[in-house]
Protein backbone atom coordinates (compact mmCIF):
# COMPACT_ATOMS: atom_id res chain seq x y z
CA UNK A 1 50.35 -72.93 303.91
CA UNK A 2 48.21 -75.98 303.13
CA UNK A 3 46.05 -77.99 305.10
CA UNK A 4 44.18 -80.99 303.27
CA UNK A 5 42.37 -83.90 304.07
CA UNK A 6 38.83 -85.44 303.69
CA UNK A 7 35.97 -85.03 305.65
CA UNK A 8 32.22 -85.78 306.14
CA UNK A 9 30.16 -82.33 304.85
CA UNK A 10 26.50 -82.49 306.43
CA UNK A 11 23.73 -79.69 305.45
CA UNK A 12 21.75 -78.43 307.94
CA UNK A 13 18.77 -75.98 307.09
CA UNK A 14 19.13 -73.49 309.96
CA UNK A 15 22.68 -73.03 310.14
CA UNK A 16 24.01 -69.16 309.08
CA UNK A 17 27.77 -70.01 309.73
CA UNK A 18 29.71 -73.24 308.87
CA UNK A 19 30.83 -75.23 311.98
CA UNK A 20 34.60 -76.69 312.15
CA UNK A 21 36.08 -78.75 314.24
CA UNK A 22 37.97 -76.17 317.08
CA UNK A 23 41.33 -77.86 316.79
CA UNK A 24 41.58 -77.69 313.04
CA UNK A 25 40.52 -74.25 313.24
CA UNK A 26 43.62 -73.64 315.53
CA UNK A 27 45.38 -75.95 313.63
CA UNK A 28 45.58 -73.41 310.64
CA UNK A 29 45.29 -70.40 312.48
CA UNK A 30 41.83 -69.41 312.68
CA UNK A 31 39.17 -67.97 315.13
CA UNK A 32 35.24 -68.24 315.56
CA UNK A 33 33.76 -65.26 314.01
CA UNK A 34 36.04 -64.83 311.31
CA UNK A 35 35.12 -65.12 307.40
CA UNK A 36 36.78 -67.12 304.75
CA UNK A 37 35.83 -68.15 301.00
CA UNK A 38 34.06 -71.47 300.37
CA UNK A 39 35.36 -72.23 296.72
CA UNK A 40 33.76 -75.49 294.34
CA UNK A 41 34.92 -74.94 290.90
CA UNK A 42 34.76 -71.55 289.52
CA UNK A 43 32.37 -71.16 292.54
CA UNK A 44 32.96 -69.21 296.05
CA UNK A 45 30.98 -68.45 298.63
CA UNK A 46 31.70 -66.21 301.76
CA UNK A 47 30.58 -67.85 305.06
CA UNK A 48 31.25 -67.05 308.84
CA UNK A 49 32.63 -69.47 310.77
CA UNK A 50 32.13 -71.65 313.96
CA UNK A 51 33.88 -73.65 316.33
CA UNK A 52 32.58 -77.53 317.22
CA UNK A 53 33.17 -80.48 318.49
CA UNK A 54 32.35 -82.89 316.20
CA UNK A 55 35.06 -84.13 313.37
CA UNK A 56 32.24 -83.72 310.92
CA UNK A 57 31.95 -80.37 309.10
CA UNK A 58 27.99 -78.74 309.15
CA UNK A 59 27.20 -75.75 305.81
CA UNK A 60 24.04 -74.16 305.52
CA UNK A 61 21.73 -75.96 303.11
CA UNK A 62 21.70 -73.09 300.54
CA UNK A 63 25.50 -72.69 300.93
CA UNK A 64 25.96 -76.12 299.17
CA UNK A 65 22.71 -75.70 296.66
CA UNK A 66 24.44 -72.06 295.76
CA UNK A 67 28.19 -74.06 295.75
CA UNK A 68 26.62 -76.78 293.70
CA UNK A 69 27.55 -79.47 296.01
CA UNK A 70 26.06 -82.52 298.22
CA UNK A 71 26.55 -83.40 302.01
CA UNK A 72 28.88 -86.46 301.31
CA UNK A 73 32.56 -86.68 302.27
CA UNK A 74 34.91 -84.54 300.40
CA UNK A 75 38.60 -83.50 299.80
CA UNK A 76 39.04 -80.48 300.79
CA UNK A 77 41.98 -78.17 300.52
CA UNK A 78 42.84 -75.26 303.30
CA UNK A 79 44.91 -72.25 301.74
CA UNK A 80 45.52 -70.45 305.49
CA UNK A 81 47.14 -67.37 303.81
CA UNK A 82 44.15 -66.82 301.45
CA UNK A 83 41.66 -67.55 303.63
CA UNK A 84 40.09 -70.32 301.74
CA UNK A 85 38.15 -73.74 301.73
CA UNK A 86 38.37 -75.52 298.44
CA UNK A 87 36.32 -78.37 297.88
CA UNK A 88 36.75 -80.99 295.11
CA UNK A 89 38.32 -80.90 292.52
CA UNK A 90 35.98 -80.75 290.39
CA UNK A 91 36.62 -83.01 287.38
CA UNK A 92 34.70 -82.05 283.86
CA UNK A 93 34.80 -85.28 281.53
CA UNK A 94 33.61 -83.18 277.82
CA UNK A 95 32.52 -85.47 275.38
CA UNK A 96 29.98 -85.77 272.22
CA UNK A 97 28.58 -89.05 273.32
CA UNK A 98 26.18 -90.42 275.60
CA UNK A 99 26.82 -91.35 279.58
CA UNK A 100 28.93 -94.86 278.89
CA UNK A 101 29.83 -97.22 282.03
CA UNK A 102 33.49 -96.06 281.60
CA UNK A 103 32.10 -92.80 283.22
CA UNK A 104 30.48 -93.93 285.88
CA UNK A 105 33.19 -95.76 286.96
CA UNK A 106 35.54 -92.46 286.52
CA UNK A 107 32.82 -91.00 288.90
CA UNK A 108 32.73 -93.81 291.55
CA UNK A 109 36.73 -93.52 291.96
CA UNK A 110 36.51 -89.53 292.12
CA UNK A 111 33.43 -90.33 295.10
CA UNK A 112 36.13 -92.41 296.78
CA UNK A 113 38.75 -89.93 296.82
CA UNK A 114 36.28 -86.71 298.13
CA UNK A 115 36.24 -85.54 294.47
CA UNK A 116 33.19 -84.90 292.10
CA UNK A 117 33.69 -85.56 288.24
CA UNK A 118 30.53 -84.24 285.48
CA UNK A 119 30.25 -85.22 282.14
CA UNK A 120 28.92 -82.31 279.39
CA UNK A 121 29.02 -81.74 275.78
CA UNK A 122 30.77 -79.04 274.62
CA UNK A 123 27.36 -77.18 273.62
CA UNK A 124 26.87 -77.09 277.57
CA UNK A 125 29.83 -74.95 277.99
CA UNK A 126 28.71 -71.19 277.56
CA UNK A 127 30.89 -68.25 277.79
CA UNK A 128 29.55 -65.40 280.23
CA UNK A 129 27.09 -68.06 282.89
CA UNK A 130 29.93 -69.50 284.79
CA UNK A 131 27.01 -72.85 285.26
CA UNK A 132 27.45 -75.89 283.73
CA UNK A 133 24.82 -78.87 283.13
CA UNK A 134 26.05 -82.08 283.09
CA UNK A 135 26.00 -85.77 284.70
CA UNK A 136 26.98 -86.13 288.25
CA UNK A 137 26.69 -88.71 290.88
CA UNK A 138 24.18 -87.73 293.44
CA UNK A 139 23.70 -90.23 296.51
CA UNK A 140 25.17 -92.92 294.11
CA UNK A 141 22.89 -92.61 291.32
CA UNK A 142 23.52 -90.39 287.87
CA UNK A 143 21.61 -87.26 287.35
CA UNK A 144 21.54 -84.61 285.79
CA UNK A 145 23.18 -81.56 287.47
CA UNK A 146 24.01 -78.01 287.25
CA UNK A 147 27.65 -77.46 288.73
CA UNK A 148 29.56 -74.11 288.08
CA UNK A 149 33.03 -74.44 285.93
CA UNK A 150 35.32 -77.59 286.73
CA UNK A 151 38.53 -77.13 288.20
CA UNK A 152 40.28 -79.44 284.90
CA UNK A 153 38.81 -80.80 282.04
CA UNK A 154 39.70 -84.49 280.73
CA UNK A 155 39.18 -84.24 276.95
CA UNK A 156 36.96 -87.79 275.86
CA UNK A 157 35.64 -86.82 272.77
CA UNK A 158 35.12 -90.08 270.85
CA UNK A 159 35.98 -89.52 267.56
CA UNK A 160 38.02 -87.08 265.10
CA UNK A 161 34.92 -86.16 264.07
CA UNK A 162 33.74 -84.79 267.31
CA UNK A 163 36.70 -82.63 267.48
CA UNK A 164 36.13 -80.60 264.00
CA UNK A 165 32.68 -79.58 265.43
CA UNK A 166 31.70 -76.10 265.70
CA UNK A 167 30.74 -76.41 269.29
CA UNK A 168 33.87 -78.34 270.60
CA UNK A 169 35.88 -75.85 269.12
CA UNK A 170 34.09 -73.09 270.53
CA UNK A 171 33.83 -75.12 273.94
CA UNK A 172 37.47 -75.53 273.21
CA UNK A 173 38.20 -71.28 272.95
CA UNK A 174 36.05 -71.05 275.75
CA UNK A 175 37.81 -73.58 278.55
CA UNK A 176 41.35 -71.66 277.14
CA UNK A 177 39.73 -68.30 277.89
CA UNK A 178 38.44 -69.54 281.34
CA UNK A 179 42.78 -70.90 281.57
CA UNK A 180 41.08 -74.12 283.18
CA UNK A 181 43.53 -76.67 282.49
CA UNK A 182 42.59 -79.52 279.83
CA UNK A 183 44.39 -82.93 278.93
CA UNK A 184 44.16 -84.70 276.14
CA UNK A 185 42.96 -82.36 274.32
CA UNK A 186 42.99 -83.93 271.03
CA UNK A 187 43.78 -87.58 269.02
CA UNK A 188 47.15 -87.89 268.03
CA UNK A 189 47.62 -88.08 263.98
CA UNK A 190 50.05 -91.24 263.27
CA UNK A 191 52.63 -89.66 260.71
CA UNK A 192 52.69 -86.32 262.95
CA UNK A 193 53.81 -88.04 265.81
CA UNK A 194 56.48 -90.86 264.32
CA UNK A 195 57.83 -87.41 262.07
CA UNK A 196 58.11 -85.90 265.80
CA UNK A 197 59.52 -89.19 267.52
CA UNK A 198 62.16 -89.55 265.07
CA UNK A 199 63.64 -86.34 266.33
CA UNK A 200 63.64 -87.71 269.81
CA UNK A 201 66.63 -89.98 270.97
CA UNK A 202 65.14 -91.75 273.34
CA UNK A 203 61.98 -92.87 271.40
CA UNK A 204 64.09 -93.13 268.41
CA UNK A 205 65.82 -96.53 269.14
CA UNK A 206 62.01 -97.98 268.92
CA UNK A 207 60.50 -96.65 265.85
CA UNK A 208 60.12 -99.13 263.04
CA UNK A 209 60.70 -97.37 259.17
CA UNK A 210 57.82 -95.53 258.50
CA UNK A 211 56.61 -93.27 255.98
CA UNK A 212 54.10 -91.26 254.79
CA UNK A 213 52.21 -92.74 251.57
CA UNK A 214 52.73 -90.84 248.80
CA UNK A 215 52.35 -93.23 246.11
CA UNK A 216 52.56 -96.80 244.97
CA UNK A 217 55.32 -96.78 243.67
CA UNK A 218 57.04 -96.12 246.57
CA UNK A 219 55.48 -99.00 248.65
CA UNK A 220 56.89 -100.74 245.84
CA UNK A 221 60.75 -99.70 246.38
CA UNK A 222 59.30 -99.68 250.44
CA UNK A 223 59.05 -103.80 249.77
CA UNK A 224 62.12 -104.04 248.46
CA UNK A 225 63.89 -102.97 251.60
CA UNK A 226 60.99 -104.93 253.40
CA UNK A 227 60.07 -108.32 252.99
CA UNK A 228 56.54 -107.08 254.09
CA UNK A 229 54.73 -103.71 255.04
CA UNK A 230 51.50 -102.40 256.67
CA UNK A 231 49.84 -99.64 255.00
CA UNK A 232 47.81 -97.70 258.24
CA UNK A 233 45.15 -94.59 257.81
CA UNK A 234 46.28 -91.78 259.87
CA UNK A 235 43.20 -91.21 261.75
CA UNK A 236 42.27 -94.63 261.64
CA UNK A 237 40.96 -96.83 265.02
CA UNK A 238 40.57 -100.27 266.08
CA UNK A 239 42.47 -102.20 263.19
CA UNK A 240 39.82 -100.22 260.34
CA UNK A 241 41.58 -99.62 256.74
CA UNK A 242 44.63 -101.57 257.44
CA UNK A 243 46.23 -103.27 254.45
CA UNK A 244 49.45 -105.77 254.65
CA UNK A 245 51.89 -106.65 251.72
CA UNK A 246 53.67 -109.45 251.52
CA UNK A 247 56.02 -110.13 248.95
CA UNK A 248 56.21 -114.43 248.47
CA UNK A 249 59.28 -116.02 248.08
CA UNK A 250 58.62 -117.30 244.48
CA UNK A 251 57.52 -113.89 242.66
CA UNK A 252 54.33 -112.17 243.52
CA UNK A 253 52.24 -110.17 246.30
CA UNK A 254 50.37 -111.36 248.97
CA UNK A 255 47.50 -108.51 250.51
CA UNK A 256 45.39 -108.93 253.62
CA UNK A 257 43.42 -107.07 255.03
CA UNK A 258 39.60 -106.89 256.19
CA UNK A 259 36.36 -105.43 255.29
CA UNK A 260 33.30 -105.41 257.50
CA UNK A 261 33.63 -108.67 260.03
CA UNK A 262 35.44 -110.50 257.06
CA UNK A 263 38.75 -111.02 256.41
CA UNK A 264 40.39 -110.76 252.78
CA UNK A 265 43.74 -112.56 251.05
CA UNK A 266 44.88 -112.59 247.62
CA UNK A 267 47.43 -113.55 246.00
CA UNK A 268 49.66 -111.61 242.52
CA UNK A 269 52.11 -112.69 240.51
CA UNK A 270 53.13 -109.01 239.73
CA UNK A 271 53.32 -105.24 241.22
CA UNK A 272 51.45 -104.27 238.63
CA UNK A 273 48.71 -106.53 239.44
CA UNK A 274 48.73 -106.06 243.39
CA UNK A 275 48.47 -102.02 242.95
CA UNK A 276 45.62 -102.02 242.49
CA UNK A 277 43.66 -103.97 244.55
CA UNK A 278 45.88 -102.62 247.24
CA UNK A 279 44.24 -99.01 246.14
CA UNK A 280 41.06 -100.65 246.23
CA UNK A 281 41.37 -102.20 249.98
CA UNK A 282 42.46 -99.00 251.12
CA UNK A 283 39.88 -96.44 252.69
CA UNK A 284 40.51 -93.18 250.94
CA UNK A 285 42.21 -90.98 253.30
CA UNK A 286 45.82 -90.50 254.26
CA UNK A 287 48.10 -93.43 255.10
CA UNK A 288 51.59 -94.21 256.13
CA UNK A 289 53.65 -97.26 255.20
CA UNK A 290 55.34 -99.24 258.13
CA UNK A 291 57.76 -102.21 257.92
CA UNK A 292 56.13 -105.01 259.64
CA UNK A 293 57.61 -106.25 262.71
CA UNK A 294 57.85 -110.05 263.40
CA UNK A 295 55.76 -111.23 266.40
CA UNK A 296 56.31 -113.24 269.01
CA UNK A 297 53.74 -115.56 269.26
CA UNK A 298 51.36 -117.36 271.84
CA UNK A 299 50.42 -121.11 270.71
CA UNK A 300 50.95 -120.27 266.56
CA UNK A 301 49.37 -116.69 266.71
CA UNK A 302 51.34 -113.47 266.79
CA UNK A 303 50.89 -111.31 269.82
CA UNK A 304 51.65 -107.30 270.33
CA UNK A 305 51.13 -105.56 273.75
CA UNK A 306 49.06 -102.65 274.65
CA UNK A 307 50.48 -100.36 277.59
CA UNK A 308 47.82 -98.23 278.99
CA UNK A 309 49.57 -95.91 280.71
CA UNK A 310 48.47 -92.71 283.36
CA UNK A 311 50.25 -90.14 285.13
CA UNK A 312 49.37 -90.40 288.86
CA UNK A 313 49.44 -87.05 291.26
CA UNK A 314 53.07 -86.93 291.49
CA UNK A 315 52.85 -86.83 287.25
CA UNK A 316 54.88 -89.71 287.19
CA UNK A 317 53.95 -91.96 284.06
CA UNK A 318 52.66 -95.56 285.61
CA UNK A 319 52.38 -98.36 282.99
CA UNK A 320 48.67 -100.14 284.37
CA UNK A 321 47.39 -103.57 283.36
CA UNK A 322 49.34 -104.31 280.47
CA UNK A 323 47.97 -106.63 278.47
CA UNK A 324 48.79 -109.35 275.47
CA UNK A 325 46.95 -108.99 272.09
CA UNK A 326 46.36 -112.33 270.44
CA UNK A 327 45.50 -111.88 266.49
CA UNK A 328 42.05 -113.37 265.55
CA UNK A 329 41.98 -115.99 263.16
CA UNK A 330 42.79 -115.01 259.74
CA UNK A 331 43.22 -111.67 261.19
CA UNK A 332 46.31 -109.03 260.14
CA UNK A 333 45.90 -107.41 263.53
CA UNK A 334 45.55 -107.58 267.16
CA UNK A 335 42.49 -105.64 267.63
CA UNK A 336 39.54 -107.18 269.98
CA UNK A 337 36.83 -105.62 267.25
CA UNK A 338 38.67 -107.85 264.70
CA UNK A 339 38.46 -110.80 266.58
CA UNK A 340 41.67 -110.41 268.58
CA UNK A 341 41.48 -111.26 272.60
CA UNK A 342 43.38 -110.24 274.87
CA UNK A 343 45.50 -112.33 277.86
CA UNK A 344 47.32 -111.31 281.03
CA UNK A 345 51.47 -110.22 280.03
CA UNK A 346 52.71 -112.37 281.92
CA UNK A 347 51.06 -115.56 280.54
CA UNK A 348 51.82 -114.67 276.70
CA UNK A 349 55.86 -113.82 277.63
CA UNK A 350 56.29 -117.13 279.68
CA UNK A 351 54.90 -118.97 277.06
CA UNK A 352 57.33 -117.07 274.06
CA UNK A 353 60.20 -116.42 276.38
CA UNK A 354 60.21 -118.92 279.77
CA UNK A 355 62.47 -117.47 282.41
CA UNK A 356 63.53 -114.80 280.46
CA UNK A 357 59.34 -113.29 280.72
CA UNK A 358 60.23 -110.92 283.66
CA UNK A 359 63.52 -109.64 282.07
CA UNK A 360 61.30 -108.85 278.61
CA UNK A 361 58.75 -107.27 280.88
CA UNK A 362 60.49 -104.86 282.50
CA UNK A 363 61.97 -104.02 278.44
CA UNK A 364 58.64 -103.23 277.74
CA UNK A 365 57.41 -101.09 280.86
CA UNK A 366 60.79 -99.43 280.48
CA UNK A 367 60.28 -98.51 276.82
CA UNK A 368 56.41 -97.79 277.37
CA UNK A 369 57.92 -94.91 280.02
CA UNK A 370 60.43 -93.63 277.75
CA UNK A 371 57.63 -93.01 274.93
CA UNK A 372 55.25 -91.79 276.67
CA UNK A 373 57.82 -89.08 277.72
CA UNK A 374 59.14 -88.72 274.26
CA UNK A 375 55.41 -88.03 273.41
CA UNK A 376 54.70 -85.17 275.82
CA UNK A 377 58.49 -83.68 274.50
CA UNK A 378 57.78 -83.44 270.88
CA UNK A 379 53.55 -82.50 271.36
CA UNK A 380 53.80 -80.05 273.79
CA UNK A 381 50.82 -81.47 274.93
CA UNK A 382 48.46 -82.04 278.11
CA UNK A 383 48.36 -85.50 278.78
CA UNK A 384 47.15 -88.04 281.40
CA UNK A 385 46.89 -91.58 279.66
CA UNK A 386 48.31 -92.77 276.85
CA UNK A 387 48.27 -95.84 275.27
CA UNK A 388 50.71 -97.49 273.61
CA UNK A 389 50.49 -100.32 271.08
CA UNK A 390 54.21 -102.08 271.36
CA UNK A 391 55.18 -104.93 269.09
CA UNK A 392 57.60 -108.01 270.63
CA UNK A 393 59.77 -110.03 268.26
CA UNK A 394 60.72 -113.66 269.36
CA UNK A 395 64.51 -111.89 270.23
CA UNK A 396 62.80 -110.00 272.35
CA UNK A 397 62.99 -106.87 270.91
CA UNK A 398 60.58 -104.11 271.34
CA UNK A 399 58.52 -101.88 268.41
CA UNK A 400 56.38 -99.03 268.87
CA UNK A 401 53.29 -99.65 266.08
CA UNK A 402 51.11 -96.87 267.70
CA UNK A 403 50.48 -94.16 270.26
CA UNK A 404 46.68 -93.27 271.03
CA UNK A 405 45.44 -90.13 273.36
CA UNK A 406 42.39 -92.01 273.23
CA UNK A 407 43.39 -95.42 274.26
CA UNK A 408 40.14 -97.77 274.58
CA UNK A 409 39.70 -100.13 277.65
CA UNK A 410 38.98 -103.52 276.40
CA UNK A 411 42.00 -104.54 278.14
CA UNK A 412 40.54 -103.98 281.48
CA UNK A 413 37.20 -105.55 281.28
CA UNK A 414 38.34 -108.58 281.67
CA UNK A 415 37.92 -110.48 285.16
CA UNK A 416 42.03 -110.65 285.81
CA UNK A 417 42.75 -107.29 285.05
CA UNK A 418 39.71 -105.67 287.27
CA UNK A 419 42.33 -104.60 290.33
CA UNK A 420 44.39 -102.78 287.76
CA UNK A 421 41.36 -100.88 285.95
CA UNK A 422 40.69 -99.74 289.45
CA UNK A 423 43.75 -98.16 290.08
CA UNK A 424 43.90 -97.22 286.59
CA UNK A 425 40.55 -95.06 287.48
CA UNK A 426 42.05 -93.50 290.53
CA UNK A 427 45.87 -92.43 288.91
CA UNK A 428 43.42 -90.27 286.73
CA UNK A 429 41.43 -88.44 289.27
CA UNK A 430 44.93 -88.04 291.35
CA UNK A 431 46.27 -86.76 288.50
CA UNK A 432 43.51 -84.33 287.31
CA UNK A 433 43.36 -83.32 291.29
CA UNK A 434 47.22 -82.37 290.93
CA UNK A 435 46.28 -80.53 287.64
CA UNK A 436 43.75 -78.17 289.45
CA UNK A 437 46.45 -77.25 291.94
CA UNK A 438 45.40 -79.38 294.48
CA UNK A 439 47.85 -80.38 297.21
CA UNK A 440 48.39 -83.96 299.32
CA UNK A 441 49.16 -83.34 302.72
CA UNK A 442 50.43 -80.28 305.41
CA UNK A 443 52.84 -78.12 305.00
């Protein structure tokens, strides 16, 4: 039924009829003369065909202006039974911000694989004109371009902010009404999904005690189960609003936590004292309270591990350049924007564990897996990456602190873990190519 592949496209002015190579035309059944549907996105165009000799595949000029397409090489995707030549996919990246190197390099891996992948707002999207203006990469240079619908849309709004708009949620109704597929469609909320996890028993045996916040009092009765606690925001990012409570050995409370690019700690020799100045050091929004895990740690400071993981076109979860976190200086977290840095796996477990690092590596991928399937179980959701923010104690046992449907990418920018953001780039486009419907191979 399918025929697939990739193939060199070239435009040529005076053509009326698109030329294909004779024996893939017999190949899938048809003749010279007949008509088929050119499709690109919500696009399709009717076009005559030709027989040649030359592996290359020649359109009329205004067939590809009308398609919204180039002459470049593409994947393309025969249906013999509907009589169709689908070109693409093409990928829609919606987001509120501006054009960011992250997407260009999303586009440069979709070139690579024949596909094309746009970036819009969501006030670009309009019901009833099936066009869409956007970034593209034309002749390997972004510009701005007017495509028709994407096949799939990857969901990179920036912020929980971005998502309450009025025109996200309109672009939102609007992609649903279309039924074009969209993943990760929306941040995850940190109490939502451990409430949801806890029901799951394979994600279960790697949830540390957490509750919602609900007063302080209860972090109180929290810290006497707990010898320390964090207190997180629920829609919090990169390390912001965190508060930790220590209670001392002697009598007292110990809080960190950090404010601007500073770092805070102060001491209490009673509850009643530390509450608050823990109220104070917290942003005002939600928060749960989480026991705090004891880190490994790498040369005196503690380490966690983020798992970036994607789903490649077989929608099989990959974990891809996992990396160590080393806590800043003075810092309560592992987050780069808190001074944090991060390290290759590998050297961070051979320095905590020795010849036990490849045993506690595969613990991790394995339980990185397991969650991110536990996640897609209990959301219902659409997703493509994940990542995953694992704590390690010294025995080697393994903590989920957080799961983001945004995960950020400071983990790949570094110089060792360049191969892996590569193929990180290309397990997405495979995967929002499966998505659309499209198909490897003949069958």
């Amino acid at each position: 039924m399918w025929d697939t592949g990739m193939v060199s496209v070239i435009g040529r002015k005076e053509l009326t009829s698109g030329i294909l190579p004779r024996n893939l035309l017999a190949r899938v059944g048809w003749r010279t003369g007949e008509t088929v549907n050119v499709v690109f996105g919500s696009a399709s165009r009717r076009i005559r065909l030709q027989g040649g000799e030359d592996d290359a595949w020649q359109m009329p000029v205004g067939l590809l202006r009308g398609l919204g397409m180039t002459p470049r090489r593409w994947s393309y995707q025969i249906d013999r039974e509907r009589r169709s030549i689908r070109f693409g996919p093409l990928i829609g990246i919606m987001t509120t911000w501006h054009m960011t190197p992250y997407f260009r390099s999303v586009m440069r891996a979709a070139a690579s694989r024949g596909m094309m992948v746009v970036v819009f707002r969501p006030q670009n999207f309009r019901g009833g004109v099936r066009q869409l203006e956007a970034w593209g990469l034309v002749n390997g240079t972004v510009n701005r371009v007017v495509v028709p619908w994407p096949d799939v849309v990857y969901n990179r709004i920036p912020n929980r902010g971005g998502e309450l708009l009025i025109s996200t949620r309109e672009c939102q109704r609007a992609l649903a009404k279309a039924k074009i597929p969209v993943f990760n469609r929306k941040f995850f909320h940190k109490w939502r999904i451990h409430r949801l996890l806890r029901r799951d028993e394979q994600a279960l045996k790697y949830l540390p005690e957490t509750q919602p916040m609900v007063s302080m009092q209860q972090v109180g009765h929290f810290l006497n189960r707990y010898p320390a606690a964090y207190l997180k925001p629920n829609g919090g990012s990169k390390g912001q609003g965190i508060v930790r409570v220590r209670r001392l050995r002697g009598q007292g409370y110990q809080i960190s936590f950090r404010r601007g690019k500073h770092n805070y700690q102060q001491s209490y020799g009673s509850w009643a004292q530390a509450a608050p100045m823990i109220r104070r050091a917290m942003y005002q929004r939600s928060y749960v309270v989480q026991e705090e895990i004891p880190l490994a740690n790498y040369y005196g400071r503690p380490f966690d591990v983020r798992v970036t993981l994607y789903k490649n076109g077989k929608r099989e979860w990959i974990p891809c350049g996992p990396a160590a976190k080393i806590a800043g200086r003075g810092s309560i977290t592992t987050h780069v924007a808190n001074g944090g840095r991060a390290i290759p796996l590998a050297r961070a477990l051979r320095h905590a564990f020795g010849n036990q690092a490849e045993e506690v590596r595969g613990r991790i991928e394995r339980a990185a897996v397991d969650l991110a399937l536990a996640v897609e179980r209990v959301t219902g959701l659409e997703l493509g990456e994940m990542g995953l923010d694992i704590g390690l104690t010294a025995q080697g046992r393994v903590a989920m602190f957080e799961a983001n449907s945004k995960p950020g990418r400071a983990v790949f920018a570094a110089a060792w873990n360049r191969e892996e953001r590569w193929q990180s780039l290309l397990y997405l486009c495979d995967y929002a190519a499966s998505l659309a419907g499209f198909h490897k191979g003949v069958s």
